[in-house]
Protein backbone atom coordinates (compact mmCIF):
# COMPACT_ATOMS: atom_id res chain seq x y z
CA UNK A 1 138.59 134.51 95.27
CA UNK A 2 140.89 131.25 95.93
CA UNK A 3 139.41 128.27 94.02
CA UNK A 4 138.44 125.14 95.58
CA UNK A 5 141.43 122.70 95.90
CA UNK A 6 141.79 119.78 93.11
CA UNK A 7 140.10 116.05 93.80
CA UNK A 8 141.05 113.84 90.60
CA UNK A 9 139.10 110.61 90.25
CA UNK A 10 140.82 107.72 88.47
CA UNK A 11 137.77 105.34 87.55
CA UNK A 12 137.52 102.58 84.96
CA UNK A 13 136.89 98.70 84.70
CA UNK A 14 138.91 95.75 86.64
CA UNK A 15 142.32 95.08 85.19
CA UNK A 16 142.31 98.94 83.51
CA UNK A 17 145.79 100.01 85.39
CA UNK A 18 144.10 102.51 87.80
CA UNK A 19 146.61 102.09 90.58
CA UNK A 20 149.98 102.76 88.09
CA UNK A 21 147.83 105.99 87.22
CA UNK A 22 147.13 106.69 89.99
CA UNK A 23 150.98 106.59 91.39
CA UNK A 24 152.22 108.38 88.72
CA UNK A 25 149.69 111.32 89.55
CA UNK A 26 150.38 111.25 93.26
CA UNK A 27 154.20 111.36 93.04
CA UNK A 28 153.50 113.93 90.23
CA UNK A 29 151.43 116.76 92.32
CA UNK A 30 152.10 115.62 96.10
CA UNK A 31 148.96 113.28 95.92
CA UNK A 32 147.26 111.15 98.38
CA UNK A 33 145.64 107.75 97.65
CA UNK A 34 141.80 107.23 98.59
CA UNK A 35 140.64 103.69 97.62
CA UNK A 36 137.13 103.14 96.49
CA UNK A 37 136.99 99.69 95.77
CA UNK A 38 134.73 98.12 98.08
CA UNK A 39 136.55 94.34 98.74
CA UNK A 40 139.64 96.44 99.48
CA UNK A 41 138.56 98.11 102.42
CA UNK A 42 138.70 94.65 104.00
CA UNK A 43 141.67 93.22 105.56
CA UNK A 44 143.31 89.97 105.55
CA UNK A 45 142.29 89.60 101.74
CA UNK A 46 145.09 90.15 99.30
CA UNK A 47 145.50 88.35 96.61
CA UNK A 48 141.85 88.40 94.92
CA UNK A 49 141.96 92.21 95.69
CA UNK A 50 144.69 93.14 93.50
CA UNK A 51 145.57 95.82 96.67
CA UNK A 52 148.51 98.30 96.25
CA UNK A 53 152.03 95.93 97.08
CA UNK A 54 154.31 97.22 99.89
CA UNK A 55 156.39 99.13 97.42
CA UNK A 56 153.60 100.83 95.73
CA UNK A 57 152.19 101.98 98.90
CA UNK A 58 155.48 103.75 99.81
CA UNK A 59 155.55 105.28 97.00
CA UNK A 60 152.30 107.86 97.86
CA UNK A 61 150.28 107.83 100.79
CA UNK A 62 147.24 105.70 100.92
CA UNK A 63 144.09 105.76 102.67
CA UNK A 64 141.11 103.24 103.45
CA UNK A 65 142.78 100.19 102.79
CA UNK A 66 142.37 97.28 104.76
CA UNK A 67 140.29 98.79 107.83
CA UNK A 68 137.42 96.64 107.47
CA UNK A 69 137.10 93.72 109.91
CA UNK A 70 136.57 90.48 107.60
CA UNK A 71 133.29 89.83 109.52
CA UNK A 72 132.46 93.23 109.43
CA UNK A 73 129.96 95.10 106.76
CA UNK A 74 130.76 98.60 105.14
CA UNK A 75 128.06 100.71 103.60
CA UNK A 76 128.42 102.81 100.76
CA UNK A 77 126.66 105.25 103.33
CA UNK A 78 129.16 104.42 105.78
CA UNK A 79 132.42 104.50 103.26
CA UNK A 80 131.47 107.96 101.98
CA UNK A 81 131.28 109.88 105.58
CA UNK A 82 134.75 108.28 106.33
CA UNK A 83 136.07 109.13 102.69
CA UNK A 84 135.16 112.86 102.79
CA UNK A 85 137.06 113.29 106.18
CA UNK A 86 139.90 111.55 104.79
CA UNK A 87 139.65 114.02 101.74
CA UNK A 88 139.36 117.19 104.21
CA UNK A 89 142.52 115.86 105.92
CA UNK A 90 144.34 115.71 103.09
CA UNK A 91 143.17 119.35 101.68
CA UNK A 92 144.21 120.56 105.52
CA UNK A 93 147.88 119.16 104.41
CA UNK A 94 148.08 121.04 101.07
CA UNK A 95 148.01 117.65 99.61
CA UNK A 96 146.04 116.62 96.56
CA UNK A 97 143.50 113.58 96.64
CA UNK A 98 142.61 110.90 94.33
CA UNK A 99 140.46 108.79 94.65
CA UNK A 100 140.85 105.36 93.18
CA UNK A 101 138.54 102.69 92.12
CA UNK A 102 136.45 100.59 90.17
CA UNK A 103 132.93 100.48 92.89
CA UNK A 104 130.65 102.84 90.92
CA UNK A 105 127.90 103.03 93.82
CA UNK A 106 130.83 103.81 96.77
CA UNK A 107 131.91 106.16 94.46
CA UNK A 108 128.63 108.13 93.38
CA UNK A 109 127.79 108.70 97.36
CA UNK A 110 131.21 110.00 97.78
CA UNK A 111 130.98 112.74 95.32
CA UNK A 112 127.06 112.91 94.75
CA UNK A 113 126.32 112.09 98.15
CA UNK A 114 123.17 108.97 98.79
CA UNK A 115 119.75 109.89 99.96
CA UNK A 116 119.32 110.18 103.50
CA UNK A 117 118.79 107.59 105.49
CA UNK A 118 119.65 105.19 109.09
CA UNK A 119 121.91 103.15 109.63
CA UNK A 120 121.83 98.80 108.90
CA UNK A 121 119.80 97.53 111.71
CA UNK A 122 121.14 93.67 111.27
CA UNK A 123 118.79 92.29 113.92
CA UNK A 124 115.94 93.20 112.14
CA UNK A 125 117.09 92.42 108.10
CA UNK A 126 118.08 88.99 109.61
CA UNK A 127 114.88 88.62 110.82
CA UNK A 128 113.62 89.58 107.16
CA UNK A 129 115.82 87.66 105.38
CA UNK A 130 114.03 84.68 107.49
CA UNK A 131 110.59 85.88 107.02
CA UNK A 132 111.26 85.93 103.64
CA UNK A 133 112.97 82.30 103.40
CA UNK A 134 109.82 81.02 105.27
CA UNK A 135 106.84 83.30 103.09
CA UNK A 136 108.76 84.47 100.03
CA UNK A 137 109.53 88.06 98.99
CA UNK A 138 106.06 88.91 98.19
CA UNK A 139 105.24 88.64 101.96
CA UNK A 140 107.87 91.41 102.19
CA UNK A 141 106.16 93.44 99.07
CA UNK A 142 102.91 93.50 100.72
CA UNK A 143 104.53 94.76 104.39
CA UNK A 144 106.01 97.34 102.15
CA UNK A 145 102.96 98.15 100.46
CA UNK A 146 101.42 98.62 103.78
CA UNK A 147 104.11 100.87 105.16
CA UNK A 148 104.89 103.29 102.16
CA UNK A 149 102.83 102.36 99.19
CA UNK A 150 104.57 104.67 96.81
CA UNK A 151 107.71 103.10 97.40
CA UNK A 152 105.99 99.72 96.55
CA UNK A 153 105.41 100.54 93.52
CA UNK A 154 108.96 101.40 93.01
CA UNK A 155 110.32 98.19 93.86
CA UNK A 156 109.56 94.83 92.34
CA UNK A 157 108.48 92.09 94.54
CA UNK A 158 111.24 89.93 93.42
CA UNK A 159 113.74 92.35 94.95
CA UNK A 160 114.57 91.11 98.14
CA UNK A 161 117.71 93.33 99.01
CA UNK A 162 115.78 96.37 98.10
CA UNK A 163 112.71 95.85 100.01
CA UNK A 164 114.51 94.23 102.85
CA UNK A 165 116.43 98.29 103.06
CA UNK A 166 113.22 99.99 102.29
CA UNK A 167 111.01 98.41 105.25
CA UNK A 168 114.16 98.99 107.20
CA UNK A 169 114.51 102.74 106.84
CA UNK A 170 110.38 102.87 107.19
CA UNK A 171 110.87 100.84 110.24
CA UNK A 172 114.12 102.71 111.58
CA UNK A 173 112.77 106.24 111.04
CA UNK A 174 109.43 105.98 111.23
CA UNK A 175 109.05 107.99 107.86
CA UNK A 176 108.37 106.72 104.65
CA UNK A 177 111.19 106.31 102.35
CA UNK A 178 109.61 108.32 100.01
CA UNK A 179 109.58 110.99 102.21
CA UNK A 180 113.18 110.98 102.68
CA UNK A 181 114.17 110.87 98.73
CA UNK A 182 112.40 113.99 98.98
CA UNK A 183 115.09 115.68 101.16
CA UNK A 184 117.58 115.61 98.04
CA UNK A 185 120.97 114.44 98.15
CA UNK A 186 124.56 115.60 99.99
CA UNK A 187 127.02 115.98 97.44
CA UNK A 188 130.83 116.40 98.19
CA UNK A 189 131.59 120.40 98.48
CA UNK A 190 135.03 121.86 98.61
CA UNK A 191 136.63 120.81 95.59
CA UNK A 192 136.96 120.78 92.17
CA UNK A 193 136.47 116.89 90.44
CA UNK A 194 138.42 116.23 87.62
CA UNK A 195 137.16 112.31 87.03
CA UNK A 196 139.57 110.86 84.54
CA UNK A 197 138.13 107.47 83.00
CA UNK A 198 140.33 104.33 81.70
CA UNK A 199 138.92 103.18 78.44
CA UNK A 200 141.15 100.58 76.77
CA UNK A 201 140.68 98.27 73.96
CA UNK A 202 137.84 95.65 75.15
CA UNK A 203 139.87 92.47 73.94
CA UNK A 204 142.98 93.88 75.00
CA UNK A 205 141.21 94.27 78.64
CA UNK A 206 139.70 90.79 78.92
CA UNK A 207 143.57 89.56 78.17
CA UNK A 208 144.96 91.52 81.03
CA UNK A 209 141.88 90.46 83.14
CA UNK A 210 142.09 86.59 82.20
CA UNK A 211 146.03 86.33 82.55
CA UNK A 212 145.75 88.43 86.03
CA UNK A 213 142.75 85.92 87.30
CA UNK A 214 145.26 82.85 86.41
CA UNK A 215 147.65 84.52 88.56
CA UNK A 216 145.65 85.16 91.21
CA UNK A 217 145.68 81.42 91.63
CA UNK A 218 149.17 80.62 90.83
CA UNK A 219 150.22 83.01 93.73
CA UNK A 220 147.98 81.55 96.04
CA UNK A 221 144.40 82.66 96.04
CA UNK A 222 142.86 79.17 97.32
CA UNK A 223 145.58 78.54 100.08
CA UNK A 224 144.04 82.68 101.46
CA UNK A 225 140.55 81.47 100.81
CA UNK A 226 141.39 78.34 102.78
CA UNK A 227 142.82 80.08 105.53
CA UNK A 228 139.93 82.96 105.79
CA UNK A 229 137.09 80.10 105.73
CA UNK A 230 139.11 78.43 108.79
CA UNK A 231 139.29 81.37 110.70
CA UNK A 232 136.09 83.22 109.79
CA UNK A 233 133.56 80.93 107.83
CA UNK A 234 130.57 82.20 105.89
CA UNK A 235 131.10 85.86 108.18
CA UNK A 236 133.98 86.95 106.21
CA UNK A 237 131.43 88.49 103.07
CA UNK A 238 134.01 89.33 100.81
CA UNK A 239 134.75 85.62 100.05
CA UNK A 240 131.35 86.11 97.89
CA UNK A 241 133.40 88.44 96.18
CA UNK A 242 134.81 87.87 92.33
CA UNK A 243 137.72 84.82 92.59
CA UNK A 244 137.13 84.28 96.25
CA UNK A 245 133.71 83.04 95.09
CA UNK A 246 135.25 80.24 93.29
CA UNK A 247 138.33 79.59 95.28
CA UNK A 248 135.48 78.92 98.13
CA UNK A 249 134.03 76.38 95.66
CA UNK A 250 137.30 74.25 94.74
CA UNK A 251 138.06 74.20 98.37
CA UNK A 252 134.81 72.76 98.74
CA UNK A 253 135.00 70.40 96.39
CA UNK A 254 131.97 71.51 94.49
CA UNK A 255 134.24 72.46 91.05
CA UNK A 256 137.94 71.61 89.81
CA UNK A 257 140.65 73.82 89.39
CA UNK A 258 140.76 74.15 85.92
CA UNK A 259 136.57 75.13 86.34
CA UNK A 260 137.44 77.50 88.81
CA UNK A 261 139.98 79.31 87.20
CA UNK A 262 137.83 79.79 84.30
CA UNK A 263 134.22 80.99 85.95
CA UNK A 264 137.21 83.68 88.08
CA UNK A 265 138.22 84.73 84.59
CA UNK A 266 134.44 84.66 83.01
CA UNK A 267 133.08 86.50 86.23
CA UNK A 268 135.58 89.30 85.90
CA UNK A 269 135.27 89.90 82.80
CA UNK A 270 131.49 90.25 82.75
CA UNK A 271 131.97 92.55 86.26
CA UNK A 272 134.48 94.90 83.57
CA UNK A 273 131.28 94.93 81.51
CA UNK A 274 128.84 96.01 84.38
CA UNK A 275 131.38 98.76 85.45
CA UNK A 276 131.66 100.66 81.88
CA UNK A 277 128.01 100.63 81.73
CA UNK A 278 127.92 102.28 85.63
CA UNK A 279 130.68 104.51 84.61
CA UNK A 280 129.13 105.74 81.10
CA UNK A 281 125.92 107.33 83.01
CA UNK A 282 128.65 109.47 84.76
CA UNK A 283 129.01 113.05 83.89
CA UNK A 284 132.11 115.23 83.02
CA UNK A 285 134.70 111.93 83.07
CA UNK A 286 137.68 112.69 80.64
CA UNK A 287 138.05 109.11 78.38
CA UNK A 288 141.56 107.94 78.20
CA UNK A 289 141.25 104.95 75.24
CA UNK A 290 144.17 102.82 76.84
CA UNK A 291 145.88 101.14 79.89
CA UNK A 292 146.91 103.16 83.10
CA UNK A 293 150.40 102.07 82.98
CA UNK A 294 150.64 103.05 79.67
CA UNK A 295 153.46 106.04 79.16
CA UNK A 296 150.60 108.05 76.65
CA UNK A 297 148.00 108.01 79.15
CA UNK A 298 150.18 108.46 81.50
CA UNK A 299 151.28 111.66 79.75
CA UNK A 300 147.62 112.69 78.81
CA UNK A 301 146.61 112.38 82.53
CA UNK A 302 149.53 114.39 83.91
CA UNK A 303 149.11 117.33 80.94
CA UNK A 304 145.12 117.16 82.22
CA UNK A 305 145.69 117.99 85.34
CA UNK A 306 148.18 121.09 84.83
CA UNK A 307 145.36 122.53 82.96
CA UNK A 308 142.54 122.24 85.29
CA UNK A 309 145.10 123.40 88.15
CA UNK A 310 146.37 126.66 85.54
């Protein structure tokens, strides 16, 4: 019986070197590139994204970059039923995929697959997200209670995003969402996962992570915030995104460069901190203790995957 075809997952914290891995792999064993990093789906931001450069993207394919309109919202629903065709495109060209990224949730429904459920109605969370601005989130808690009391007690009332979705799938599918957990999840089928994790020295990390925030401004970050606020304004999410977030401030005049530079760096180190917790609940992920570009790990990834493929 053939085996399922490979799918290797490079995962780890911000700064860890996943996309020289990741290149090394893919010129290695024919790969293709699937991001999963969430602000990178969206186009017209570069510089706080830390994207693939022109010459790194010629070097391997690369998929679901930049195809996100800036005003435009992406579920992690949404990214994993355009992921997994990517990935069956790729297995129809003999090709291998790997998918690359530091978003644990966009990467848990790819492989694991999210509960069913509809689609964002934004007509009606806008008109929750006003309700709740004019009656507080305990007005939504109680409409929740009302529609699926079991889920109620699920979520607390300070939870706005949550119960804002839950009331939505009630409303959207006239089922409770309890009901639908109960139909299980969809996980990815068709391949083999080998999930290789980047694990480097903590202090060595928040080095790489504070001198690449610095540079994010010194190459231009707040001239590309500038420009997306003039053409887009508040619509364009990812400018709540890590950097953006305070490149939106100094244009604004609300903080100084010097401030801003340093709440980038402080923010992306504690997001580094969020993501090893995420990615330490995962199952089955091979450690590597170092950097992606390193020539060791490197090495270690490359003589991993020959023996999964043997």
């Amino acid at each position: 019986m053939l085996q399922d075809p490979l799918l290797v997952v490079v995962l780890g914290p911000t700064g860890s070197g996943k996309t020289a891995l990741s290149l090394a792999l893919a010129e290695r064993f024919r790969g293709e590139i699937v991001n999963c990093d969430s602000v990178a789906l969206y186009r017209e931001f570069e510089i706080g994204t830390a994207k693939p450069t022109a010459p790194e993207r010629a070097r391997a394919p690369h998929h679901l970059f930049d195809f996100v309109e800036p005003s435009g919202y992406i579920t992690a629903g949404e990214y994993a039923r355009q992921a997994r065709q990517t990935l069956e495109e790729i297995k129809s060209r003999g090709a291998m995929p790997i998918v690359v990224g530091g978003t644990g949730l966009y990467l848990r429904a790819l492989l694991d697959g999210l509960f069913p459920g509809p689609q964002r109605l934004e007509e009606l969370r806008e008109r929750l997200r006003q309700r709740t601005e004019q009656k507080g989130s305990a007005h939504l808690h109680r409409l929740l209670s009302h529609l699926d009391p079991a889920a109620a007690t699920k979520i607390h009332a300070n939870d706005t995003p949550k119960l804002i979705r839950a009331i939505e799938v009630c409303l959207a599918s006239r089922q409770k969402m309890t009901e639908i957990w109960k139909g299980g999840r969809d996980p990815l089928q068709g391949f083999r996962f080998l999930r290789l994790g980047l694990d480097p020295n903590r202090n060595a990390l928040y080095d790489r992570i504070n001198q690449r925030a610095q540079r994010m401004f010194d190459c231009g970050l707040v001239q590309e915030t500038q420009r997306l606020l003039d053409k887009y304004g508040d619509a364009a999410r990812p400018l709540t995104s890590l950097g953006y977030k305070q490149a939106v401030q100094l244009v604004r005049g609300e903080i100084d460069h010097s401030t801003a530079v340093q709440a980038a760096q402080q923010s992306h180190r504690n997001y580094a901190k969020r993501q090893m917790t995420w990615f330490r609940r995962e199952l089955d992920v091979v450690w590597l203790a170092g950097f992606g570009d390193e020539p060791r790990i490197r090495d270690a990834a490359i003589s991993r995957v020959l023996k999964v493929s043997a």
